[in-house]
Protein backbone atom coordinates (compact mmCIF):
# COMPACT_ATOMS: atom_id res chain seq x y z
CA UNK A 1 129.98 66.81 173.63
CA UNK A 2 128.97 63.20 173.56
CA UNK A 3 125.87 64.26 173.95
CA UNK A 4 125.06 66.23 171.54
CA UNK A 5 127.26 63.68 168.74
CA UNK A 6 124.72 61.41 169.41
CA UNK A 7 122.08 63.77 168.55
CA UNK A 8 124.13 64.10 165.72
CA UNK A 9 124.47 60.54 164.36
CA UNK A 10 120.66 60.20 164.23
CA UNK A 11 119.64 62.94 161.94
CA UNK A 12 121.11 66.81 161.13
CA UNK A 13 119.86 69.35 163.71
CA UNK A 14 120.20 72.83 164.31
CA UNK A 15 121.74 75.03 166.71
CA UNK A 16 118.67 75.71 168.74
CA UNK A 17 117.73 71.99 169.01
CA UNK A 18 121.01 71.25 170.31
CA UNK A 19 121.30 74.02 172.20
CA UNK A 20 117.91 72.84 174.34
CA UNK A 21 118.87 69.47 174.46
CA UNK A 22 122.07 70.61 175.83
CA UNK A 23 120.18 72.54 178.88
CA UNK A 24 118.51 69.81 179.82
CA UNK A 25 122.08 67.65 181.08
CA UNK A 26 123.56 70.82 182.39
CA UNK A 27 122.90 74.45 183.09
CA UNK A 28 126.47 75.57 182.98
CA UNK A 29 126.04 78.29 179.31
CA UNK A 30 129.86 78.28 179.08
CA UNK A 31 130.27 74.56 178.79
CA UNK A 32 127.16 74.55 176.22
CA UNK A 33 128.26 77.40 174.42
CA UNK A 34 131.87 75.78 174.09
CA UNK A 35 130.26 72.65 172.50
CA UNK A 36 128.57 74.55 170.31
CA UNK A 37 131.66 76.27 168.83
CA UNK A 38 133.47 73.20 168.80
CA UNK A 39 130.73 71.55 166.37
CA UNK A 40 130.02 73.90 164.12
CA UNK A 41 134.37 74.63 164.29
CA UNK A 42 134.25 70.80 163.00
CA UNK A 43 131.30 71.37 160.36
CA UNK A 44 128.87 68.99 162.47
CA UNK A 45 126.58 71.68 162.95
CA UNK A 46 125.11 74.31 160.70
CA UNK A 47 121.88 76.12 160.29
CA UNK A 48 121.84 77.11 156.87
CA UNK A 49 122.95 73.36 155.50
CA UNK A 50 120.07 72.05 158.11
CA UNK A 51 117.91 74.51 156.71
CA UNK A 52 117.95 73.17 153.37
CA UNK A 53 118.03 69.46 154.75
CA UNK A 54 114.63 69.72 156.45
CA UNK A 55 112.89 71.64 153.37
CA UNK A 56 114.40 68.96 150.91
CA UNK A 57 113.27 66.49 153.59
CA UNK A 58 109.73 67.22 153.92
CA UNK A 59 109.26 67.69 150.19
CA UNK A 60 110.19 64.47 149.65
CA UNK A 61 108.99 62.44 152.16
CA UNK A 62 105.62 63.93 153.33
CA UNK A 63 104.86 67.59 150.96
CA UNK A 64 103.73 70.28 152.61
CA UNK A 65 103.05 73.66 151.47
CA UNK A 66 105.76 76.96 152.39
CA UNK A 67 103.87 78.41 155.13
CA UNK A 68 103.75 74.93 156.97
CA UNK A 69 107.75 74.57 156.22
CA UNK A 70 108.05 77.94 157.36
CA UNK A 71 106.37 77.44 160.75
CA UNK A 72 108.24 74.38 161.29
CA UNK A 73 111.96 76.04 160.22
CA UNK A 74 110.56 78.79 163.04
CA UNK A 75 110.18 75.91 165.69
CA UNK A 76 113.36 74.50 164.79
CA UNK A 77 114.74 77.92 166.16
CA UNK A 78 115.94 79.18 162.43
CA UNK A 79 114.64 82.16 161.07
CA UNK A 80 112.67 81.50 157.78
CA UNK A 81 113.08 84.69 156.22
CA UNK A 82 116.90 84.09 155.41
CA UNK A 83 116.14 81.12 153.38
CA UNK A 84 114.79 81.25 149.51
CA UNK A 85 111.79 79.02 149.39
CA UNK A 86 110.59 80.57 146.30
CA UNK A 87 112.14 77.52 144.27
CA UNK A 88 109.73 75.32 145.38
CA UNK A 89 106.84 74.28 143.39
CA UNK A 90 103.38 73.86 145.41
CA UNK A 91 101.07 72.56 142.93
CA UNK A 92 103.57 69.53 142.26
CA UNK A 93 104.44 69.06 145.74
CA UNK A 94 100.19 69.14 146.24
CA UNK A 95 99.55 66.96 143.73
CA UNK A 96 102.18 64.61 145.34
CA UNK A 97 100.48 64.53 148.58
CA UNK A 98 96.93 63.89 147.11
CA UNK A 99 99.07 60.57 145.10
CA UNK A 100 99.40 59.08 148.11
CA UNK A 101 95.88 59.18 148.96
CA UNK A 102 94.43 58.50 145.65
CA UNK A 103 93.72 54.80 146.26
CA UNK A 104 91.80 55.12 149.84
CA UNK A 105 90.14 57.66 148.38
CA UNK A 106 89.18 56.12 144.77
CA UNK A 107 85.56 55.18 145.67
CA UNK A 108 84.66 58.40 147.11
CA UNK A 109 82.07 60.98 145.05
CA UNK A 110 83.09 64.06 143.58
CA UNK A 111 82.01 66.29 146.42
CA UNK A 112 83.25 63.78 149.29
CA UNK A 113 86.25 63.61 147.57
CA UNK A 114 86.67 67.25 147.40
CA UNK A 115 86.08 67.88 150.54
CA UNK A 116 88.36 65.50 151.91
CA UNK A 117 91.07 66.59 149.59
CA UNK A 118 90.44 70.30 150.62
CA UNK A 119 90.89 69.50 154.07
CA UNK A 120 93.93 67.75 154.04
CA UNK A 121 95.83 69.99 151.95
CA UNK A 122 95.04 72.98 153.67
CA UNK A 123 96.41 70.96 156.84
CA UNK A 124 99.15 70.57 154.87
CA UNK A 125 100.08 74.81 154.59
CA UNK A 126 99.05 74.61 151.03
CA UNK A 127 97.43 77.93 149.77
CA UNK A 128 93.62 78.13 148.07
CA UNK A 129 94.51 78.40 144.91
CA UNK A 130 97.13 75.89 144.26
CA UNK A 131 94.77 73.42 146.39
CA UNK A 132 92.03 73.86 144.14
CA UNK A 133 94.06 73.08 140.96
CA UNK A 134 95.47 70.01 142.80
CA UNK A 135 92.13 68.67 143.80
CA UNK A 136 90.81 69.05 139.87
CA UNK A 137 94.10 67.67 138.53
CA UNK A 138 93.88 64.79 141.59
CA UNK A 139 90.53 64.03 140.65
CA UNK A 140 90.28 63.47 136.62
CA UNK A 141 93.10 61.47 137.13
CA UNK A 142 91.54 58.72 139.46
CA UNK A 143 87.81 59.00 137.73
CA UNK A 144 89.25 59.19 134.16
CA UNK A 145 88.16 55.69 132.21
């Protein structure tokens, strides 16, 4: 139980990540499975609050497109499917991620700059079309005088 508090304290986490880290000190299901009840029994631990922790997370601190939040909620161990991510907006949270490379990127020509921009968004599980808006948008705005 310790254990697994600690995990706690540091950030949320889901079932599945505790439920590995668990397996790792002991192999005894009962005991994890008992720990398990007893945290999510005291509200510590919940998939569906986590859920919307890591999406709200990643939006704001490093934006990435659904299909990359999606593959991440899968290796988190939580099934994407039962979560709405139709509320979130793509072609802001795009345009947010090209902001923070707008000034390393500032002397680069158009097509450097577009290819760059292409790449790293598409890394980023953003779809075509919503990366080629951003990358217009992301561009007039740094070679507008």
């Amino acid at each position: 139980m310790n254990s697994a508090l600690r995990l706690l304290q540091i950030r949320p986490r889901s079932t599945y990540e505790i439920t590995t880290r668990l397996s790792k000190y002991t192999s005894d299901q009962d005991l994890i499975n008992r720990v398990l009840n007893q945290l999510k029994s005291a509200h510590f631990l919940d998939d569906d609050k986590f859920a919307q922790w890591l999406v709200e997370s990643r939006s704001r601190s490093r934006p990435r497109g659904k299909r990359l939040l999606i593959q991440e909620l899968k290796s988190k161990g939580i099934d994407a499917s039962d979560y709405e991510l139709t509320d979130i907006d793509e072609a802001s949270l795009a345009l947010q991620a090209l902001q923070k490379k707008q000034k390393s990127w500032s002397g680069l020509s158009s097509k450097s700059y577009q290819l760059k921009a292409k790449s790293y968004l598409y890394a980023r599980g953003f779809p075509w079309g919503v990366i080629e808006t951003a990358v217009k948008k992301g561009y007039n705005s740094i070679h507008v005088s």
